[in-house]
PDB file of N, CA and C in Angstrom:
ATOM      1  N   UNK A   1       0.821  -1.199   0.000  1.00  0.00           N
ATOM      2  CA  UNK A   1       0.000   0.000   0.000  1.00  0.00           C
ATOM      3  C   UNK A   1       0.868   1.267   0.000  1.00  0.00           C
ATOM      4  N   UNK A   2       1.796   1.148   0.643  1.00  0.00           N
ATOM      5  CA  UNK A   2       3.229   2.356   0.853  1.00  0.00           C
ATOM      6  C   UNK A   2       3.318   2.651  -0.523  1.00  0.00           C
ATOM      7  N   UNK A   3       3.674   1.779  -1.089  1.00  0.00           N
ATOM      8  CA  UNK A   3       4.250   1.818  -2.799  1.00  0.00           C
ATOM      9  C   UNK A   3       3.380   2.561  -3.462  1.00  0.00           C
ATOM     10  N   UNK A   4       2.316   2.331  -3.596  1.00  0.00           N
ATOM     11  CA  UNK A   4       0.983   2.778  -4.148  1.00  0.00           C
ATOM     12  C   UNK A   4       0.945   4.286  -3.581  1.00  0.00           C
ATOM     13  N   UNK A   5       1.128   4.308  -2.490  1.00  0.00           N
ATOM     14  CA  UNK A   5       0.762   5.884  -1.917  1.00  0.00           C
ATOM     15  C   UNK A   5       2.103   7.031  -2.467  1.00  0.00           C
ATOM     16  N   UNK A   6       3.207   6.501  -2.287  1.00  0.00           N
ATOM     17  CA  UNK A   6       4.699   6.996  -2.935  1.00  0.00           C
ATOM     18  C   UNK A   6       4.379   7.204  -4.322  1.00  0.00           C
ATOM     19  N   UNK A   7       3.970   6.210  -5.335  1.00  0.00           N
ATOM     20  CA  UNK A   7       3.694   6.616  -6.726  1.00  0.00           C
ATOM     21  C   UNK A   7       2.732   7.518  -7.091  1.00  0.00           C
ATOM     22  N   UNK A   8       1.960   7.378  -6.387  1.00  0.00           N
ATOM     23  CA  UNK A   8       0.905   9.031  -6.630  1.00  0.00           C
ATOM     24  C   UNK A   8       1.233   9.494  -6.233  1.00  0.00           C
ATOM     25  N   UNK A   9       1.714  10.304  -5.258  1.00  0.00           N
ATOM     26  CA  UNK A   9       2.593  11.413  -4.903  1.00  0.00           C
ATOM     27  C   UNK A   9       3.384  11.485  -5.851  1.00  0.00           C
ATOM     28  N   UNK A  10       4.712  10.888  -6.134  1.00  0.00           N
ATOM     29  CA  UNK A  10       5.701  11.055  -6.403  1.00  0.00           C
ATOM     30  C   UNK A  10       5.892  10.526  -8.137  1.00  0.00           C
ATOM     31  N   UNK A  11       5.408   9.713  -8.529  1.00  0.00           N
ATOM     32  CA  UNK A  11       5.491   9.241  -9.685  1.00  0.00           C
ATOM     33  C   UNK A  11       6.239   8.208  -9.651  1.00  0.00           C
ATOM     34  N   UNK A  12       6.424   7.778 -11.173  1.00  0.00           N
ATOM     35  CA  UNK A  12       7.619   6.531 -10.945  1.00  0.00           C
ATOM     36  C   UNK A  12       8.325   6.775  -9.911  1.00  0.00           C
ATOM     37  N   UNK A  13       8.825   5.213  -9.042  1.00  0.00           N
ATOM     38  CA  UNK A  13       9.976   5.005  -7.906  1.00  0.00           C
ATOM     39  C   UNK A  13      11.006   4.606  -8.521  1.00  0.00           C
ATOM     40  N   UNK A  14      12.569   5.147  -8.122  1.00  0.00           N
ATOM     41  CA  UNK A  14      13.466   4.345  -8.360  1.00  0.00           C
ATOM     42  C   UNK A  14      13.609   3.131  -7.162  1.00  0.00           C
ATOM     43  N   UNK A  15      14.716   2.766  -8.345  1.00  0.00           N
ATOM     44  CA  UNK A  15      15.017   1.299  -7.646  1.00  0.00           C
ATOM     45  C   UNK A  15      15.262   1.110  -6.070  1.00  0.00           C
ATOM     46  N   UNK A  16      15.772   2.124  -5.527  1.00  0.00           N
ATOM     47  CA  UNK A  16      16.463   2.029  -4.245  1.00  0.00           C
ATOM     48  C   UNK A  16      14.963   2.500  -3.592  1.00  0.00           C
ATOM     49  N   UNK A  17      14.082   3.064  -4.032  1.00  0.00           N
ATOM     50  CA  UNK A  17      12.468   2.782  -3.213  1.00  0.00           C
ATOM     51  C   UNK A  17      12.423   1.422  -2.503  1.00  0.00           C
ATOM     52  N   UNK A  18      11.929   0.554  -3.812  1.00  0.00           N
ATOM     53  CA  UNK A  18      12.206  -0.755  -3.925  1.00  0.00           C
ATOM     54  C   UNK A  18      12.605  -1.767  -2.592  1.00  0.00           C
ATOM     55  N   UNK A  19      13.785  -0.895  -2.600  1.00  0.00           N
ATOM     56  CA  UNK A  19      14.701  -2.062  -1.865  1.00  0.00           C
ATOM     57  C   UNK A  19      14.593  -1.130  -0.371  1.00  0.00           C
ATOM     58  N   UNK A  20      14.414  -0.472  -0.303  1.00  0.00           N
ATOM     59  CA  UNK A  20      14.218   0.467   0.654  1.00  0.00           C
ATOM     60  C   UNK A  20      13.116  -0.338   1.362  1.00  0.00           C
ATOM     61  N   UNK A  21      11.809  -0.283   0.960  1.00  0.00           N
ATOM     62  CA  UNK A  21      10.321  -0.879   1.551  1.00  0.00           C
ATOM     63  C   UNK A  21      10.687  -2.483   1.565  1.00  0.00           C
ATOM     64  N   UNK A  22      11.308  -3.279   1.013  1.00  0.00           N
ATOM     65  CA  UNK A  22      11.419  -4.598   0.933  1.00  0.00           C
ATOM     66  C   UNK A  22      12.517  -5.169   2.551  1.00  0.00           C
ATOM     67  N   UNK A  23      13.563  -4.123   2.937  1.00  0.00           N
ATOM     68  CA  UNK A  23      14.539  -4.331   3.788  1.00  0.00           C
ATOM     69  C   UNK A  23      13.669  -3.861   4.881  1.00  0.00           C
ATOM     70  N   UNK A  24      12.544  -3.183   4.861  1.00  0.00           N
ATOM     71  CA  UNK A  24      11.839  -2.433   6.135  1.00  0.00           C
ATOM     72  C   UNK A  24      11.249  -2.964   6.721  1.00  0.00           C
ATOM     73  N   UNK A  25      11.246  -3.118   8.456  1.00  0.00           N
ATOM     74  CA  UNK A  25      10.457  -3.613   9.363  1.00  0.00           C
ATOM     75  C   UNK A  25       9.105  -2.908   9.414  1.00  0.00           C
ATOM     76  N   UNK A  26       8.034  -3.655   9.717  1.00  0.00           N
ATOM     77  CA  UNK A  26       6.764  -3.236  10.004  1.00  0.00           C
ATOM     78  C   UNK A  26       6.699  -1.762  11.016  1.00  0.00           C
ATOM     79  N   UNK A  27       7.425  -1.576  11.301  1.00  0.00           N
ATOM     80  CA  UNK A  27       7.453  -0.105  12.520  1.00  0.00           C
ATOM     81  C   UNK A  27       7.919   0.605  11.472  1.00  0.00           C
ATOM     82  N   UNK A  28       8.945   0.813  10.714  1.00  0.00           N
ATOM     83  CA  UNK A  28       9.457   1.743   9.910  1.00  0.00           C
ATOM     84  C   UNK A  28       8.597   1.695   8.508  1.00  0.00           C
ATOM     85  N   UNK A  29       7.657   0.897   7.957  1.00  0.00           N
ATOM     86  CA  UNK A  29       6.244   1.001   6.893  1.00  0.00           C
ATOM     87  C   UNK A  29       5.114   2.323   7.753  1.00  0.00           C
ATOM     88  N   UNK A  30       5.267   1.584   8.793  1.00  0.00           N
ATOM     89  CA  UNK A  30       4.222   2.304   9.584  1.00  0.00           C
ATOM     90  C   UNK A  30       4.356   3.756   9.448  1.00  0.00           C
ATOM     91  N   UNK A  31       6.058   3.660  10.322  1.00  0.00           N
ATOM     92  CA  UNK A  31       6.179   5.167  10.397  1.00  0.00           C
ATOM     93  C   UNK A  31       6.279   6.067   8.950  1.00  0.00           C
ATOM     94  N   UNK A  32       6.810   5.420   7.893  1.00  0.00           N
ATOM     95  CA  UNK A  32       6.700   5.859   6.743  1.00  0.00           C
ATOM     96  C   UNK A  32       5.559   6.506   6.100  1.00  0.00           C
ATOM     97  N   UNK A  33       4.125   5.524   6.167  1.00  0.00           N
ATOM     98  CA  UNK A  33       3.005   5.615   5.745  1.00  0.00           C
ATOM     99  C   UNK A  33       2.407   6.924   6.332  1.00  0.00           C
ATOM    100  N   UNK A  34       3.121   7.175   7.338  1.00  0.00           N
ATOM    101  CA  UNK A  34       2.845   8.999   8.064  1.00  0.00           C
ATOM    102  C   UNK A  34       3.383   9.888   7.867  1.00  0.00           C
ATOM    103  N   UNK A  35       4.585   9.605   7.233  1.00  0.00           N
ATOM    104  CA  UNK A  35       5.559  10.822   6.427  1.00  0.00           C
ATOM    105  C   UNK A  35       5.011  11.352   5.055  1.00  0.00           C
ATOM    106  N   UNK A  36       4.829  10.093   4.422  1.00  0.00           N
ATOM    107  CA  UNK A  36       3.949  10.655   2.827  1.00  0.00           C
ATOM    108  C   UNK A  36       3.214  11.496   2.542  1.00  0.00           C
ATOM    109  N   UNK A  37       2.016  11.508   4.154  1.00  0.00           N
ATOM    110  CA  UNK A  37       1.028  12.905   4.066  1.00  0.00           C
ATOM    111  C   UNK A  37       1.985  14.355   3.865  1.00  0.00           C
ATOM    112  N   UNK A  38       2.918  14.067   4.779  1.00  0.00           N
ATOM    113  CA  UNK A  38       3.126  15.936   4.951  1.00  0.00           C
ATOM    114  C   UNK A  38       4.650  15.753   4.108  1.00  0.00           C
ATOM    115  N   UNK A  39       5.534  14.997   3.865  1.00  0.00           N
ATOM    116  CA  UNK A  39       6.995  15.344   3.356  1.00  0.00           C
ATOM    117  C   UNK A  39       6.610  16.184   2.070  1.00  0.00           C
ATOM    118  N   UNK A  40       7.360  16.740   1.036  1.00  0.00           N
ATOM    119  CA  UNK A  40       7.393  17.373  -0.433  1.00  0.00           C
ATOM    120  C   UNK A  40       8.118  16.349  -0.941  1.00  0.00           C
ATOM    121  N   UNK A  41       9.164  15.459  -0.207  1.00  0.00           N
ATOM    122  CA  UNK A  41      10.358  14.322  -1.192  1.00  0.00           C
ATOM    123  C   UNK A  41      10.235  13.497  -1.484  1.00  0.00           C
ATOM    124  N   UNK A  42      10.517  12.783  -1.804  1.00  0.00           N
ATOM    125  CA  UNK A  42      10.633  11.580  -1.993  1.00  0.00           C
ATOM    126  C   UNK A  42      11.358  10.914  -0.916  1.00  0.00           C
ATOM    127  N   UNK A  43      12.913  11.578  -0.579  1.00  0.00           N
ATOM    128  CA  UNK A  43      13.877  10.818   0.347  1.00  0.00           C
ATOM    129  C   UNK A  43      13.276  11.542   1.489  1.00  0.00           C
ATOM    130  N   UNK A  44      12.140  12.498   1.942  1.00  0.00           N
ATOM    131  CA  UNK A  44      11.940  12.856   2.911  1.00  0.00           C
ATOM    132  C   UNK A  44      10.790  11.234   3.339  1.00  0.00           C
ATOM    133  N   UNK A  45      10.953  10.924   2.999  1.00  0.00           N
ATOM    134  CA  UNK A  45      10.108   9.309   3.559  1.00  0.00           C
ATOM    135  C   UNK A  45      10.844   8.118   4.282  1.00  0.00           C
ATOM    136  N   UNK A  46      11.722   7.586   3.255  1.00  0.00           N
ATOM    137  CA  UNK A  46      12.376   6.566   3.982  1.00  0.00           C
ATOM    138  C   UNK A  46      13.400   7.158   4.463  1.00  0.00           C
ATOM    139  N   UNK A  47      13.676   8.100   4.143  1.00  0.00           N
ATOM    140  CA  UNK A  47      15.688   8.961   4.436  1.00  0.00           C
ATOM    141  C   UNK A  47      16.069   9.180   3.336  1.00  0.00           C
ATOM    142  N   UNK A  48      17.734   8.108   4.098  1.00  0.00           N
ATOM    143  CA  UNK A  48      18.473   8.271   2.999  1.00  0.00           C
ATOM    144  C   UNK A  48      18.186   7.638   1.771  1.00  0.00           C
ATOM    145  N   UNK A  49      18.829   7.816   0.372  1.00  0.00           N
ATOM    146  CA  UNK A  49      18.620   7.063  -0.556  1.00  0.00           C
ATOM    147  C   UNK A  49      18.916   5.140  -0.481  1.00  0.00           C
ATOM    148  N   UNK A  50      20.254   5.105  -0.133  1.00  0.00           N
ATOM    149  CA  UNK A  50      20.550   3.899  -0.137  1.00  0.00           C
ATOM    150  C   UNK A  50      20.256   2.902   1.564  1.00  0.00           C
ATOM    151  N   UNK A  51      19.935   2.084   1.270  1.00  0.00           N
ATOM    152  CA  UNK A  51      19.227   1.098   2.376  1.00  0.00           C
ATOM    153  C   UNK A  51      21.009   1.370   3.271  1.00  0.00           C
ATOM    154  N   UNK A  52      20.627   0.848   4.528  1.00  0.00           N
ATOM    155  CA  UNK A  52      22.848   0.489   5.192  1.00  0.00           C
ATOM    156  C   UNK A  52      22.908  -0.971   5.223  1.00  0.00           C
ATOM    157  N   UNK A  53      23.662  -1.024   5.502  1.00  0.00           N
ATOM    158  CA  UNK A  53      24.589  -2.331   5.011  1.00  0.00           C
ATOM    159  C   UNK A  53      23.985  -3.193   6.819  1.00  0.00           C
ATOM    160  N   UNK A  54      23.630  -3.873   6.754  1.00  0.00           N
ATOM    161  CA  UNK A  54      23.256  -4.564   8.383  1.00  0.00           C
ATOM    162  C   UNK A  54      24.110  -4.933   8.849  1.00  0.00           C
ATOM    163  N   UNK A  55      25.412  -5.322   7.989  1.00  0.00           N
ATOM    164  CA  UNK A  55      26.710  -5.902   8.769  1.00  0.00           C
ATOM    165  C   UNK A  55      27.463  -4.944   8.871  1.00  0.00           C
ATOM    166  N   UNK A  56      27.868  -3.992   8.105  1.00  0.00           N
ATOM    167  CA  UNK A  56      28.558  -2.708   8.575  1.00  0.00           C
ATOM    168  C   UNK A  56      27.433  -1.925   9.579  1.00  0.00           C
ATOM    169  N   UNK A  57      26.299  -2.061   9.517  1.00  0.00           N
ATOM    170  CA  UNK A  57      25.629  -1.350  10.872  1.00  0.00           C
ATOM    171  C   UNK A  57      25.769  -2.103  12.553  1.00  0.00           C
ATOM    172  N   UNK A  58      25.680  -3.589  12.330  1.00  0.00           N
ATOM    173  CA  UNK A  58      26.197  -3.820  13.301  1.00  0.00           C
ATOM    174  C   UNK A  58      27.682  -3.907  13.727  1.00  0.00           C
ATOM    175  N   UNK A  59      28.408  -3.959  12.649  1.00  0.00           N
ATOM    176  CA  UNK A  59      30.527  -3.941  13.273  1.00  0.00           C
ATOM    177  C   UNK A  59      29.865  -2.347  13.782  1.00  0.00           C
ATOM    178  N   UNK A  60      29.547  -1.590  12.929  1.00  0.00           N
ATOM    179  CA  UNK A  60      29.670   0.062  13.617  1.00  0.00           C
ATOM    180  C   UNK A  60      29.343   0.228  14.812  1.00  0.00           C
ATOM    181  N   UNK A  61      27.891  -0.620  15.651  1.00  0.00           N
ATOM    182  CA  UNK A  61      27.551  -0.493  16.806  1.00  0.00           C
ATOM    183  C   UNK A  61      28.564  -1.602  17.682  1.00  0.00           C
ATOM    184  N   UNK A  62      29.314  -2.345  17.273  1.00  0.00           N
ATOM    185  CA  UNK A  62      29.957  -3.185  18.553  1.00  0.00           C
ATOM    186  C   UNK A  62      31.640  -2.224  18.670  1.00  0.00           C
ATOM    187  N   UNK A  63      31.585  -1.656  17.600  1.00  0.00           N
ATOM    188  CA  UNK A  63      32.742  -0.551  17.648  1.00  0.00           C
ATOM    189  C   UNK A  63      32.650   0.432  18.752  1.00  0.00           C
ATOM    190  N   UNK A  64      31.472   1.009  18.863  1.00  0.00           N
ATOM    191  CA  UNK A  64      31.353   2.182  19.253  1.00  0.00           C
ATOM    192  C   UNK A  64      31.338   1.835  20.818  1.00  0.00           C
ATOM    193  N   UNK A  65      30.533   0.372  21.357  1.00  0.00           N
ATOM    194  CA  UNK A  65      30.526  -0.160  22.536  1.00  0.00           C
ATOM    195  C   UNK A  65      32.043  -0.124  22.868  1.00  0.00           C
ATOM    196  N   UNK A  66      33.115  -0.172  22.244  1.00  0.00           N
ATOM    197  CA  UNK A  66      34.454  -0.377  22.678  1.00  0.00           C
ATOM    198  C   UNK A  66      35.226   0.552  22.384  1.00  0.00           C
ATOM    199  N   UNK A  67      34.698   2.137  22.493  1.00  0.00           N
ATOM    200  CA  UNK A  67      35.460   2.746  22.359  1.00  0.00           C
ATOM    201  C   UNK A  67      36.551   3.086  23.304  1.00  0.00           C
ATOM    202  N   UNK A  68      38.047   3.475  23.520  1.00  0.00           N
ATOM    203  CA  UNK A  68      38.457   3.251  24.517  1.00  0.00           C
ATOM    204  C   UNK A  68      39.231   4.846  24.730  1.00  0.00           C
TER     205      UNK A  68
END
């Protein structure tokens, strides 16, 4: 339904939409589906353009636990 609501607004999605809504947990659809009313962007919805990497997001958080 996200998808659907993004393309009328916005028109064609690129690809990284896509993969954006497909990598997304049910809390972050949710919260999304409430941004669409009021953003003007496109990237004002999911963020950034490109999805993060889950394994460089987690080395980044066991990094930061050990900072010394």
């Amino acid at each position: 339904m996200l998808r659907g609501q993004l393309a009328t607004k916005f028109g064609r999605l690129p690809k990284w939409v896509d993969e954006r809504l497909e990598a997304a947990t049910s809390g972050q659809v949710e919260g999304w589906s409430k941004k669409v009313i009021t953003t003007d962007t496109l990237e004002g919805v999911p963020g950034k353009r490109y999805p993060p990497n889950r394994a460089a997001t987690k080395r980044t958080c066991t990094l930061q636990r050990h900072k010394y």
